[in-house]
Every structure is written in C-alpha cells, then in structure tokens.
C-alpha atoms as a PDB file:
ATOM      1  CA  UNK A   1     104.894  80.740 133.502  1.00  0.00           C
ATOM      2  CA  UNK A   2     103.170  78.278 136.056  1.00  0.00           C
ATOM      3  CA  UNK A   3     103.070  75.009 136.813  1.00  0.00           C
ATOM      4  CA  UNK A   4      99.702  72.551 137.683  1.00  0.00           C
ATOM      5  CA  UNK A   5     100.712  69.200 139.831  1.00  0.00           C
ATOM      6  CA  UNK A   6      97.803  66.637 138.983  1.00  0.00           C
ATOM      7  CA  UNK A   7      98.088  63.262 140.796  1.00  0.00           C
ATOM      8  CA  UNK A   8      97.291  60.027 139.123  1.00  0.00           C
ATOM      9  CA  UNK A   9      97.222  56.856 140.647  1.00  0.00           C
ATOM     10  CA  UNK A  10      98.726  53.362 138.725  1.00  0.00           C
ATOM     11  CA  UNK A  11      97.718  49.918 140.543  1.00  0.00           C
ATOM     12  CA  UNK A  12      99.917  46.941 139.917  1.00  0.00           C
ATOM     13  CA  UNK A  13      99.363  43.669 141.272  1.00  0.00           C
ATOM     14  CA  UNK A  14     102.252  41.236 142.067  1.00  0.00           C
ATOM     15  CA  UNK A  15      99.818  37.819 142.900  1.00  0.00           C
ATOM     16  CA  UNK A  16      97.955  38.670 146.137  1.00  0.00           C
ATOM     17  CA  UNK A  17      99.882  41.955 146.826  1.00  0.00           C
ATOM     18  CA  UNK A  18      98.294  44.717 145.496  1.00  0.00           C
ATOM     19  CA  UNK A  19     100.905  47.867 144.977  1.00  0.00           C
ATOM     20  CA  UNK A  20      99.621  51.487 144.370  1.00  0.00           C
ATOM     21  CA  UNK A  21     101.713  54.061 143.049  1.00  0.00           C
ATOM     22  CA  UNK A  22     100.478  57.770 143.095  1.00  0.00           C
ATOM     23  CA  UNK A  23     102.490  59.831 139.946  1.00  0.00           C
ATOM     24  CA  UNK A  24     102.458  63.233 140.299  1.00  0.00           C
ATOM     25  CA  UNK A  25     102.191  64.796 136.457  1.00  0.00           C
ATOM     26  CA  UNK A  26     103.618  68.128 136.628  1.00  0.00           C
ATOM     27  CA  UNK A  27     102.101  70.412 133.270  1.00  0.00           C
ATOM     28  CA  UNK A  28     103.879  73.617 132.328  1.00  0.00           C
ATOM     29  CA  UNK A  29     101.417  76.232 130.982  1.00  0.00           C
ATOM     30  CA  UNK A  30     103.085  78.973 129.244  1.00  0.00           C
ATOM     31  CA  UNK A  31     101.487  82.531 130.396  1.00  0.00           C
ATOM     32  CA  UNK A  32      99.157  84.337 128.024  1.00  0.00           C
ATOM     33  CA  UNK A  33     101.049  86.262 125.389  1.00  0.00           C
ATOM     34  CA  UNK A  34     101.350  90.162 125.737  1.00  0.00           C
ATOM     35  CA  UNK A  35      99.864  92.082 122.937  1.00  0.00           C
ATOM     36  CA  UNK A  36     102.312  92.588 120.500  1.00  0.00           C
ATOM     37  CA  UNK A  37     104.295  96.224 121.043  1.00  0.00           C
ATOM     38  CA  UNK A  38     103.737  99.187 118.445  1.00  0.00           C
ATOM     39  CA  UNK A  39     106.125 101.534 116.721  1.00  0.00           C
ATOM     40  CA  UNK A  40     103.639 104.800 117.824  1.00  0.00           C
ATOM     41  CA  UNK A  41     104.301 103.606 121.457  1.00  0.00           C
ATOM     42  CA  UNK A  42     108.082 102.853 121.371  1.00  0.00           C
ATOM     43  CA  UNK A  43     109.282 105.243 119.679  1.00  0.00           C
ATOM     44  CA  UNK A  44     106.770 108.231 121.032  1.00  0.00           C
ATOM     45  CA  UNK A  45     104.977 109.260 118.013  1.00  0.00           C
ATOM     46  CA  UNK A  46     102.637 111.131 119.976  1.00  0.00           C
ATOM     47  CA  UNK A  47      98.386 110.844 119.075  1.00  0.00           C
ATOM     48  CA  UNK A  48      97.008 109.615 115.972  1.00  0.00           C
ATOM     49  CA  UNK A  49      95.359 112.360 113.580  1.00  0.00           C
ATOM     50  CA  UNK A  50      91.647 111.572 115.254  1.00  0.00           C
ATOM     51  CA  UNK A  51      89.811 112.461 111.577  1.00  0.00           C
ATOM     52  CA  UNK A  52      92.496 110.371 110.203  1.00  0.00           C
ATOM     53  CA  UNK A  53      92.648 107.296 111.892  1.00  0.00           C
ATOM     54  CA  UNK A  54      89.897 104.707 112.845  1.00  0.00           C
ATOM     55  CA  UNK A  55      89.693 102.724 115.952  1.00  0.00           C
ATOM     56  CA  UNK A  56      87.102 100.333 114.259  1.00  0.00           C
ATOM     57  CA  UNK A  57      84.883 100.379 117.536  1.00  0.00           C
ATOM     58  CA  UNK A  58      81.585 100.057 115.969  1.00  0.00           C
ATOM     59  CA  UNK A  59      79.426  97.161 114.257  1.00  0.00           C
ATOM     60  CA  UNK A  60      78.386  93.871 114.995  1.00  0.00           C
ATOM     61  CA  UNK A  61      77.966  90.633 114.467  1.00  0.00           C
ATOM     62  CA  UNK A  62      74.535  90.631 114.635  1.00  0.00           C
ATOM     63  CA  UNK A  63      74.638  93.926 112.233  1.00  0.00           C
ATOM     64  CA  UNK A  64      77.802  94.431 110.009  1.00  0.00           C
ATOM     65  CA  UNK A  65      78.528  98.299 109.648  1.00  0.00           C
ATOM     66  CA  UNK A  66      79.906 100.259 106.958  1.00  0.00           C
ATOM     67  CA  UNK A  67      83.103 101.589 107.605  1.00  0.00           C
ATOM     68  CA  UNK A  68      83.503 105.318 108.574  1.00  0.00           C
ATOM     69  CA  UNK A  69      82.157 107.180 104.976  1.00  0.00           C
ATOM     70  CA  UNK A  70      84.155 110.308 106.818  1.00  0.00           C
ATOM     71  CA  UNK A  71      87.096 108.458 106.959  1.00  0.00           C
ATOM     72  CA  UNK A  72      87.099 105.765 103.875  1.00  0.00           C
ATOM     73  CA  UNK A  73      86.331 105.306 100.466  1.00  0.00           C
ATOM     74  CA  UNK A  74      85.108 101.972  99.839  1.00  0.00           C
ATOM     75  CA  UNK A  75      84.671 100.086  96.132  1.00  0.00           C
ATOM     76  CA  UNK A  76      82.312 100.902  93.949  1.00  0.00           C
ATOM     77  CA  UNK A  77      80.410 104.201  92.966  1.00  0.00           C
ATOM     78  CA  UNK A  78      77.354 103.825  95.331  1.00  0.00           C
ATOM     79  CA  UNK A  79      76.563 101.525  97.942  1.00  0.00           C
ATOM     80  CA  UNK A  80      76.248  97.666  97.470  1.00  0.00           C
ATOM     81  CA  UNK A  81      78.473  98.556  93.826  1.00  0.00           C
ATOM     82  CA  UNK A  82      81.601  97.183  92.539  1.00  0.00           C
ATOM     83  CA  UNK A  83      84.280  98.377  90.905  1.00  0.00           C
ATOM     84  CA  UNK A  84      86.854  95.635  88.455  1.00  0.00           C
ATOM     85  CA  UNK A  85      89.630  94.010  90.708  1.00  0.00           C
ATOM     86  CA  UNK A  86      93.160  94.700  90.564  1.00  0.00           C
ATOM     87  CA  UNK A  87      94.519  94.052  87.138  1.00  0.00           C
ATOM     88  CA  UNK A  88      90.678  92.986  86.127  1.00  0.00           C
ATOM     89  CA  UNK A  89      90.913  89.981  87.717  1.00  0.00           C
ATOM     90  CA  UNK A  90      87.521  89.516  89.898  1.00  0.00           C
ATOM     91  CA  UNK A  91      85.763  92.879  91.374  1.00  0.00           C
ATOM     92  CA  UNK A  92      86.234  94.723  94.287  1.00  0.00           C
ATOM     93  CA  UNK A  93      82.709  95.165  95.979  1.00  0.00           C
ATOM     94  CA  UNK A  94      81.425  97.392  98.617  1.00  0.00           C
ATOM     95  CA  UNK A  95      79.975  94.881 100.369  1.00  0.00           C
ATOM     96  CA  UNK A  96      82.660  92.799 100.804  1.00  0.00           C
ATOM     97  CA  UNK A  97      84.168  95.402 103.772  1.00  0.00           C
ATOM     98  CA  UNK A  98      82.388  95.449 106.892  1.00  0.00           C
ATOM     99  CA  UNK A  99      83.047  96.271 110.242  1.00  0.00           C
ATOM    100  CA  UNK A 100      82.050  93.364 112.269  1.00  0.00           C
ATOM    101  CA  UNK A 101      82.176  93.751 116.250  1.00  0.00           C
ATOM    102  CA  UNK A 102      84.619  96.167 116.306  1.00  0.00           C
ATOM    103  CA  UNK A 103      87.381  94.737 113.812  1.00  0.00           C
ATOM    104  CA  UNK A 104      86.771  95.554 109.756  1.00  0.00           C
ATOM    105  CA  UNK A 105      86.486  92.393 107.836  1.00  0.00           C
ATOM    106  CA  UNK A 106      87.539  92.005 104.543  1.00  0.00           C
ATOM    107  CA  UNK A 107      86.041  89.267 102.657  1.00  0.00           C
ATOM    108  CA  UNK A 108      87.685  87.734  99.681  1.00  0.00           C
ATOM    109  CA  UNK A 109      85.178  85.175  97.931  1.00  0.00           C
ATOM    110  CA  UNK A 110      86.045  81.748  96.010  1.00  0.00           C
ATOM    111  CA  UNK A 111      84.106  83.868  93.016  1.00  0.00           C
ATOM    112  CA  UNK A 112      86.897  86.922  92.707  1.00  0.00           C
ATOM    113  CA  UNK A 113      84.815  89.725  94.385  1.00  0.00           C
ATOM    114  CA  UNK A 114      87.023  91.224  97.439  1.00  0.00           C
ATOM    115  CA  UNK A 115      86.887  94.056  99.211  1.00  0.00           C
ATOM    116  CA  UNK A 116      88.734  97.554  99.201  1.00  0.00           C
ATOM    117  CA  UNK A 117      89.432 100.152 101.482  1.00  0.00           C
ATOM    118  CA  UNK A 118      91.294 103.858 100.826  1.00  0.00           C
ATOM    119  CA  UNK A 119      91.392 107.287 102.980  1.00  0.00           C
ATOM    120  CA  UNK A 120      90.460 110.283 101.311  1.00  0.00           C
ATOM    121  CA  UNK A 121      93.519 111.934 103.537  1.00  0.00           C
ATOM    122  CA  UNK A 122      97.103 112.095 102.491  1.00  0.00           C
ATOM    123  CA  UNK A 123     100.326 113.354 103.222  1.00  0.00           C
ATOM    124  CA  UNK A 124     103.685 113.774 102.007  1.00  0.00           C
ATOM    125  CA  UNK A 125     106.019 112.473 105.040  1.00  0.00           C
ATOM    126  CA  UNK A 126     103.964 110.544 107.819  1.00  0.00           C
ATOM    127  CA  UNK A 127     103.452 107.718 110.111  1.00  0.00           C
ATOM    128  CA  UNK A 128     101.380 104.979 109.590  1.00  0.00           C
ATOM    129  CA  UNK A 129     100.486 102.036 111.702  1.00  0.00           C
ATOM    130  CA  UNK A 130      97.493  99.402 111.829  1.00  0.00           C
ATOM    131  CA  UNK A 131      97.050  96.040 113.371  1.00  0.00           C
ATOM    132  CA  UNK A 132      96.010  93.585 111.227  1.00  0.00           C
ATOM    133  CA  UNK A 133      95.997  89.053 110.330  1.00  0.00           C
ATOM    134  CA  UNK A 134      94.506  87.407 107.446  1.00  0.00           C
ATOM    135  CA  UNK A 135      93.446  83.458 107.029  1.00  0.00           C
ATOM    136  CA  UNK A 136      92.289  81.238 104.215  1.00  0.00           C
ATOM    137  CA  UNK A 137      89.039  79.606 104.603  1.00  0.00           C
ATOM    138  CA  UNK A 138      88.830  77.368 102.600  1.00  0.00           C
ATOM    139  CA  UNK A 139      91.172  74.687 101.135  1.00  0.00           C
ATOM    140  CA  UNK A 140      94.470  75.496  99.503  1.00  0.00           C
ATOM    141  CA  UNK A 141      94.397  75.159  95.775  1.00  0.00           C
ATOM    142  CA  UNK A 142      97.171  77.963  94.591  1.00  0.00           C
ATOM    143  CA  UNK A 143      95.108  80.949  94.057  1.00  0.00           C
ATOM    144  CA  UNK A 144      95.149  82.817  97.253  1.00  0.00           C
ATOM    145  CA  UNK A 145      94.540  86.747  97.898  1.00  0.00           C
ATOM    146  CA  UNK A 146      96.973  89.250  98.731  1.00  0.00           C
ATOM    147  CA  UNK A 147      96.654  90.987 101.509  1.00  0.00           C
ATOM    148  CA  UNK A 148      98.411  94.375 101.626  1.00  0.00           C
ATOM    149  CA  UNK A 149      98.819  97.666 103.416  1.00  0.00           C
ATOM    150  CA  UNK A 150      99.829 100.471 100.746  1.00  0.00           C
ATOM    151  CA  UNK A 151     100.431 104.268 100.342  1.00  0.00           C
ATOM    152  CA  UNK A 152      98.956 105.055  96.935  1.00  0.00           C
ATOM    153  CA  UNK A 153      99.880 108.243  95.492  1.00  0.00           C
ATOM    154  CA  UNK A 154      96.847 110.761  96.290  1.00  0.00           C
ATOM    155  CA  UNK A 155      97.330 111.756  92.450  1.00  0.00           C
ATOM    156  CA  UNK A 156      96.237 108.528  91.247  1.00  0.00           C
ATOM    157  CA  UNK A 157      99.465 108.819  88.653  1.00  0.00           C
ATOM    158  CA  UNK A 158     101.023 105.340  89.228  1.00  0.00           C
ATOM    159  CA  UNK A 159     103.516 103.778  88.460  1.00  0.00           C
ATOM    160  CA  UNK A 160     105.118 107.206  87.963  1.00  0.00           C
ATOM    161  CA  UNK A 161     104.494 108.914  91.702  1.00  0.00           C
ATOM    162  CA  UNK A 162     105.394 105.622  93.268  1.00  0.00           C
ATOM    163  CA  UNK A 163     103.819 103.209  95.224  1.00  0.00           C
ATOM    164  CA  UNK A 164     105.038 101.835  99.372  1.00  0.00           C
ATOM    165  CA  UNK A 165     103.704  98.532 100.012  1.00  0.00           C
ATOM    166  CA  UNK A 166     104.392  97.947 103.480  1.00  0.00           C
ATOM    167  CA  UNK A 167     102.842  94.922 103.917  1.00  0.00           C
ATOM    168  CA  UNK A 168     102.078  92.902 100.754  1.00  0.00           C
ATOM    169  CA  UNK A 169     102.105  89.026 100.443  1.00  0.00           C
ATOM    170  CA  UNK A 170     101.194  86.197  98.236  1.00  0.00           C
ATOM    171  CA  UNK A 171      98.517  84.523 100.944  1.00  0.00           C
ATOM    172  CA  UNK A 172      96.948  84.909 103.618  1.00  0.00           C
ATOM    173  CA  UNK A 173      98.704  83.845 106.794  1.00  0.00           C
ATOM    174  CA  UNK A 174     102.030  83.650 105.751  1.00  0.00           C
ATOM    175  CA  UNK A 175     104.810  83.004 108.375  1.00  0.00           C
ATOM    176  CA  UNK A 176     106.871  85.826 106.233  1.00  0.00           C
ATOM    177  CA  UNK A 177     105.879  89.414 106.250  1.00  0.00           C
ATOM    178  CA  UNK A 178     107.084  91.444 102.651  1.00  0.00           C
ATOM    179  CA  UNK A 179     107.520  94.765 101.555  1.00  0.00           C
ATOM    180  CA  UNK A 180     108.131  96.476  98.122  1.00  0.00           C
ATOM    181  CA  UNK A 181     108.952  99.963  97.812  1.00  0.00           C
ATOM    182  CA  UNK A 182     108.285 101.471  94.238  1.00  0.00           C
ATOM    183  CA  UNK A 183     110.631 104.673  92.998  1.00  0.00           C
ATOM    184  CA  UNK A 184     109.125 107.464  91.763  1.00  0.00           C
ATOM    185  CA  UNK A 185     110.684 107.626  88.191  1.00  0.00           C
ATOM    186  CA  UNK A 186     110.171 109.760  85.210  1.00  0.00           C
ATOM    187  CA  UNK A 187     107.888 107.970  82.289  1.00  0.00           C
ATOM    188  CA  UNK A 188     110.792 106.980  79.733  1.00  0.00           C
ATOM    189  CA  UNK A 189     112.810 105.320  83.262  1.00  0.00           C
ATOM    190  CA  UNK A 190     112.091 101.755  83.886  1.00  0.00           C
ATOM    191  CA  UNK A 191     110.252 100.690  87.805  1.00  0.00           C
ATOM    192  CA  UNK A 192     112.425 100.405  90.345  1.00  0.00           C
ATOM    193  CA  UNK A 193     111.792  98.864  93.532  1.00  0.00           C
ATOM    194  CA  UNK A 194     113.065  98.196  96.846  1.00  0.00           C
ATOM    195  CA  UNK A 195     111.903  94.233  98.570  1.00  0.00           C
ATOM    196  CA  UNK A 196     112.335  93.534 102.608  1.00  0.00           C
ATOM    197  CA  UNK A 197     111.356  90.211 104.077  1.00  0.00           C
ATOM    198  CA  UNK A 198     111.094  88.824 107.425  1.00  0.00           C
ATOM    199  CA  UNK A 199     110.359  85.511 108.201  1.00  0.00           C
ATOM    200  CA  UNK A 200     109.391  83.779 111.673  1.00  0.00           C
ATOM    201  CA  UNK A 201     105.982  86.328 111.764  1.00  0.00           C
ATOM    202  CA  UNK A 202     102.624  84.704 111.824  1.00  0.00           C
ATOM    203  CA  UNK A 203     100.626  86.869 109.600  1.00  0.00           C
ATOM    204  CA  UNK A 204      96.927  84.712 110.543  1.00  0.00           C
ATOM    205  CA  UNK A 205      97.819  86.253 113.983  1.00  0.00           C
ATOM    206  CA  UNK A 206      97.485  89.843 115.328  1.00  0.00           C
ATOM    207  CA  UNK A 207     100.416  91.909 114.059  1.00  0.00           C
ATOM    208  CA  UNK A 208     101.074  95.728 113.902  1.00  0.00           C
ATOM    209  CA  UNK A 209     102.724  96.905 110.962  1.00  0.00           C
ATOM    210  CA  UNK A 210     104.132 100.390 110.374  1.00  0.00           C
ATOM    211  CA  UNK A 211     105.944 102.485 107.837  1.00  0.00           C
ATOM    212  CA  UNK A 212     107.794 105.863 108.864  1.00  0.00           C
ATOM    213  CA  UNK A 213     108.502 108.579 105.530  1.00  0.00           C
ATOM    214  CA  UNK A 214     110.370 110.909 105.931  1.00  0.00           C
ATOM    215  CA  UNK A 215     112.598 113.160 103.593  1.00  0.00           C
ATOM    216  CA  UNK A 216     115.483 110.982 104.561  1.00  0.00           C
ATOM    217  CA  UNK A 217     113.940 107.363 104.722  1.00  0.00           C
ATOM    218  CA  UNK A 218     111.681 105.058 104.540  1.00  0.00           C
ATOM    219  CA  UNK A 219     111.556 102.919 107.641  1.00  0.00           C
ATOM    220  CA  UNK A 220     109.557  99.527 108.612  1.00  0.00           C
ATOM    221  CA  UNK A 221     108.206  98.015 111.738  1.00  0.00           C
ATOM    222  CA  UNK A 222     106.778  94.767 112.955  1.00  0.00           C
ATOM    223  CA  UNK A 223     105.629  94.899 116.168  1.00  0.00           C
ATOM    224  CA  UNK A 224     108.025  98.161 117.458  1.00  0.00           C
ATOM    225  CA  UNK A 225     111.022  96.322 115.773  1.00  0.00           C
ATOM    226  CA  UNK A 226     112.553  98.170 112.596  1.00  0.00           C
ATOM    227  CA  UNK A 227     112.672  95.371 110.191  1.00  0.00           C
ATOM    228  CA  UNK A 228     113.203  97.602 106.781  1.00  0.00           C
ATOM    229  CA  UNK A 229     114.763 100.854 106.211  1.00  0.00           C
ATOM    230  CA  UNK A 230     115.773 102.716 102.791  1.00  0.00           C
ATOM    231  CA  UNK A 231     116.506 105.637 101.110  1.00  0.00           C
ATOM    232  CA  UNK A 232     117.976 106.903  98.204  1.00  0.00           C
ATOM    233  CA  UNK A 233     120.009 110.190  96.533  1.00  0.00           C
ATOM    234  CA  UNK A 234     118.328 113.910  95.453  1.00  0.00           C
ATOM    235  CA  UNK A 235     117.077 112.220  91.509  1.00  0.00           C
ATOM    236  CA  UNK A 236     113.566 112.210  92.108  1.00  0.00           C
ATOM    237  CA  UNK A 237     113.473 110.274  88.306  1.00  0.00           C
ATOM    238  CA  UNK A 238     115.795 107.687  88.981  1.00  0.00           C
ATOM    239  CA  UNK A 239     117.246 106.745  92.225  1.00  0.00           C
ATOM    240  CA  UNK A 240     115.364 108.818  95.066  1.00  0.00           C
ATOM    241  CA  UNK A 241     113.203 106.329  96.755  1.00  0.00           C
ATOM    242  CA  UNK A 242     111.658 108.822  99.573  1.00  0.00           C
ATOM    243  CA  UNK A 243     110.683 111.307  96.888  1.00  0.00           C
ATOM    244  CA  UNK A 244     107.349 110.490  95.677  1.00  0.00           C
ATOM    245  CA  UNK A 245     104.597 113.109  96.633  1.00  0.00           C
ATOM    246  CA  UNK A 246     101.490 112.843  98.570  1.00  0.00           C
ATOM    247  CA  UNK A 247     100.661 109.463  99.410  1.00  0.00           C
ATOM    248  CA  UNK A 248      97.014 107.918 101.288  1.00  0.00           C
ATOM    249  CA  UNK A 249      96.512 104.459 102.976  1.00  0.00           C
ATOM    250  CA  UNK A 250      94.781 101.633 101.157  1.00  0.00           C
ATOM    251  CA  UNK A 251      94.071  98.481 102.563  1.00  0.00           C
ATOM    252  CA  UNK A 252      93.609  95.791  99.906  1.00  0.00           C
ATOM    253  CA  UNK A 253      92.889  91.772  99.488  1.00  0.00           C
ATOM    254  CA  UNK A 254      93.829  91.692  96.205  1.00  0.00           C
ATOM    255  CA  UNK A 255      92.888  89.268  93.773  1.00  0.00           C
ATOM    256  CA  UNK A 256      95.515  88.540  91.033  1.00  0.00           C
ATOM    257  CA  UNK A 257      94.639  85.153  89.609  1.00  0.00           C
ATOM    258  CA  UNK A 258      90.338  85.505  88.387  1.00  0.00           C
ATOM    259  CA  UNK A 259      88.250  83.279  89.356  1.00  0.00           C
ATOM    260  CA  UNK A 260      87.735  80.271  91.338  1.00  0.00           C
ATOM    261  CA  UNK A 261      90.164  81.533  94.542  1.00  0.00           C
ATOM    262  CA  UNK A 262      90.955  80.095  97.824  1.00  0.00           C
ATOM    263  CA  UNK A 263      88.644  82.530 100.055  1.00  0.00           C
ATOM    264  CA  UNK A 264      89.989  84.123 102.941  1.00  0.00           C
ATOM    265  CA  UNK A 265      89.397  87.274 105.198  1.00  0.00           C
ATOM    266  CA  UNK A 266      91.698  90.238 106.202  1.00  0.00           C
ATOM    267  CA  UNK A 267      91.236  92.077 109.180  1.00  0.00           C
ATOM    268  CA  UNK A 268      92.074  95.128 110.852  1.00  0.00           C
ATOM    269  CA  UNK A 269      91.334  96.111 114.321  1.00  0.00           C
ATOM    270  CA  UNK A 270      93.081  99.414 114.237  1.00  0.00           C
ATOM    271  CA  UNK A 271      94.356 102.319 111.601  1.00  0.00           C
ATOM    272  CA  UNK A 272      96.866 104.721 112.506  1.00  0.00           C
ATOM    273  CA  UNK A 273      98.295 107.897 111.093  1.00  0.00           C
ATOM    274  CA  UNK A 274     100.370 110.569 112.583  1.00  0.00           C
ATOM    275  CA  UNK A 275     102.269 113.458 111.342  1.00  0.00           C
ATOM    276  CA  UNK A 276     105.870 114.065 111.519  1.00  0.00           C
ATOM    277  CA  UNK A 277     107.600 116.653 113.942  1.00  0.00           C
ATOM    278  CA  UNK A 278     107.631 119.982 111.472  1.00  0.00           C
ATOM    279  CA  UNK A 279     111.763 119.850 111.964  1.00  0.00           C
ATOM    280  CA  UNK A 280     111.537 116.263 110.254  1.00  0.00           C
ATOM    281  CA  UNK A 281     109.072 117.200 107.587  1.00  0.00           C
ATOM    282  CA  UNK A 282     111.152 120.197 106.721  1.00  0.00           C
ATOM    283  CA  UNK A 283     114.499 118.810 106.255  1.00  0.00           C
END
C-alpha cells in the first residue's frame, strides 16, 4: 500500500483577524491487485497440451476472429449458422463467439441467440483450467444466461456417461461460484449429482477455474485454492462419480428461459488442458 499527503488550506476569520489553517489529508491507495494464482502453477501441472489449449491471442476489435477451427467447434453446421439452444429455448449461433483483442467473447442477446464453444479433443482423466468473468448488460429483469464451464461426454450419450459442470451459475456475475457433478448411471437408475458452492468470488471479474479427474477424484479450484473435491465407490451405475468415460470442454452461455433475456457476455482469456502423470491415469 501507499499513502498521498495533499494539503488543503481552511481560512477562518475571527473580526479583523484572519486565521489560516493548512490540513494535511492523508489518502490510502490500496496497491494494484496481483493476478489471481492458478491451479497449473501451484500445484506443477507441467505445460498445457499446445493443440489442446488456446491462448486466445488473436482478433480484434477492429476485426472479431473466429475462434481456432483446429481447436473448437462452434454452433451451427456452417459458418454464420445456428443450431436450437439448450433445452430449445433461443439458438446457439456461430456468430455469437468471437475472439475480440485477444479474449473470446461470448455474446448472449435480449432475443435468445448465444453462443457455444466445444473441443473436438477429449480425455478420460485430465486437467483443465481457463480464466474467465461474465456481466449483464443490460437491466435485470429475471431471465439471465448461464454461464458454464463443462466436460461433456465425447460420446454425446448424456445423461447416461455423465456430465462435470465446473463452473455453472444462474447469472452472470454472481458473487457465488457453483458446481454440479453428474454420475454416470445405468438407464433404468435415476441422476445423481454432486453440488459445491463458494461464495465471496466475483464472477464479473477475472477468475481461473479448474477441475482435476482422476480415477480417484474429482477435484475443484478457484484461483489455486481447492474449493470442491469428490469421489465415489467401484459402481460405475450407481454411486461412482469419477467413472464416466471420455469427457471434452464446452464453454456455454446458456439460455434456459426463451426469449426476451437480460443480455450479457462471457469471456475467456485463456483455455487450459493438461494430461495426468501416466502413474495417476493408471491407478
């Protein structure tokens, strides 16, 4: 921290005596924040996967670029398309994700069209990481987006193979980050889920949020700090949480309520993935 002394002067006048005070105002400036620490770095997770991961470096303001075609799938079957929105509600349109000065932008409009974003690459076991903040932008009136960062099972079989929200809440910029964890389960075995919350986090600021799977667990992080962690037993129907197979990152605004939404924008300045250590993977 540091401190600025500003003098100010205050003139009082008794009849023909003129007094004058000088008051010093001292103002305490807090120092600029530190970016916000990572799981990959605290814990050592070594390099991203390079074909895998996207640093979002490209694009302007001045011209919006599509993300990475190597690296993403976006909404829609050809460019400038749209697919329907989660649960039909709205669409999800390939224009509404852009990469805009080096961060990805994803636009959620008062209409129902949002955006979409998924990696052709999965895994089974991993690390994931990205750092991401959503806003509204326009006045509240009770139909906000979600914003969410998911593994979606790479064989599109949901809600069977499971599902690992790691980041998924009602509105953009919420000062509580949630999580919901979806068993794998056999058909005739109801949805299970696992829910984490943690309050005090200002999601319209810069946050990186992580998951960790690994045979054993899975394992959250806000900003380096562990704020989740499950697992389950060896019943890959009913009660094994860690067990579903191959999963791929999504990043979603999702639109649950139509039409006629408060807009907002979710964005990303980096995605992450890394592998585990082959003794980890294998256990």
């Amino acid at each position: 921290m540091y401190r600025r002394l500003r003098a100010r002067h205050l003139t009082v006048v008794f009849g023909a005596a003129t007094l004058v005070l000088v008051l010093t105002v001292c103002t305490v400036n807090a120092a600029p924040a530190s970016p916000p620490a990572s799981a990959a770095e605290r814990y050592g997770w070594g390099e991203p996967l390079p074909e895998w991961s996207d640093e979002f470096d490209y694009g302007s303001a001045a011209e919006p670029a599509v993300p990475d075609r190597d690296k993403w799938r976006l909404a829609g079957s050809a460019p400038g398309a749209c697919w329907p929105g989660h649960g039909d509600n709205g669409r999800r349109c390939d224009v509404n994700t852009r990469v805009v000065g080096g961060i990805l932008r994803m636009t959620g409009e008062a209409n129902g069209d949002t955006g979409w974003l998924a990696s052709p690459y999965g895994q089974r076991y991993g690390r994931w990481e990205a750092r991401v903040r959503s806003r509204a932008t326009a006045p509240d009136n009770g139909r906000q987006y979600h914003p969410l960062l998911i593994l979606w099972p790479d064989s599109g079989q949901h809600p069977q193979d499971g599902e690992y929200d790691y980041l998924e809440n009602g509105a953009p910029g919420e000062k509580c980050a949630e999580a919901f964890l979806h068993y794998p389960h056999a058909e005739d075995v109801p949805v299970q889920q696992e829910f984490a919350r943690k309050c005090g986090v200002d999601l319209s600021r810069w946050h990186n949020v992580a998951i960790e799977w690994t045979p054993d667990h899975l394992r959250g992080f806000l900003d380096g700090e562990e704020w989740f962690r499950f697992s389950g037993g060896a019943n890959a129907d009913r009660d094994c949480l860690q067990c579903a197979p191959a999963m791929h990152q999504t990043i979603q605004l999702d639109n649950f309520h139509g039409e006629d939404l408060q807009s907002a924008v979710y964005e990303v300045d980096w995605a992450r993935v890394y592998t585990l250590p082959d003794d980890e993977s294998a256990r």
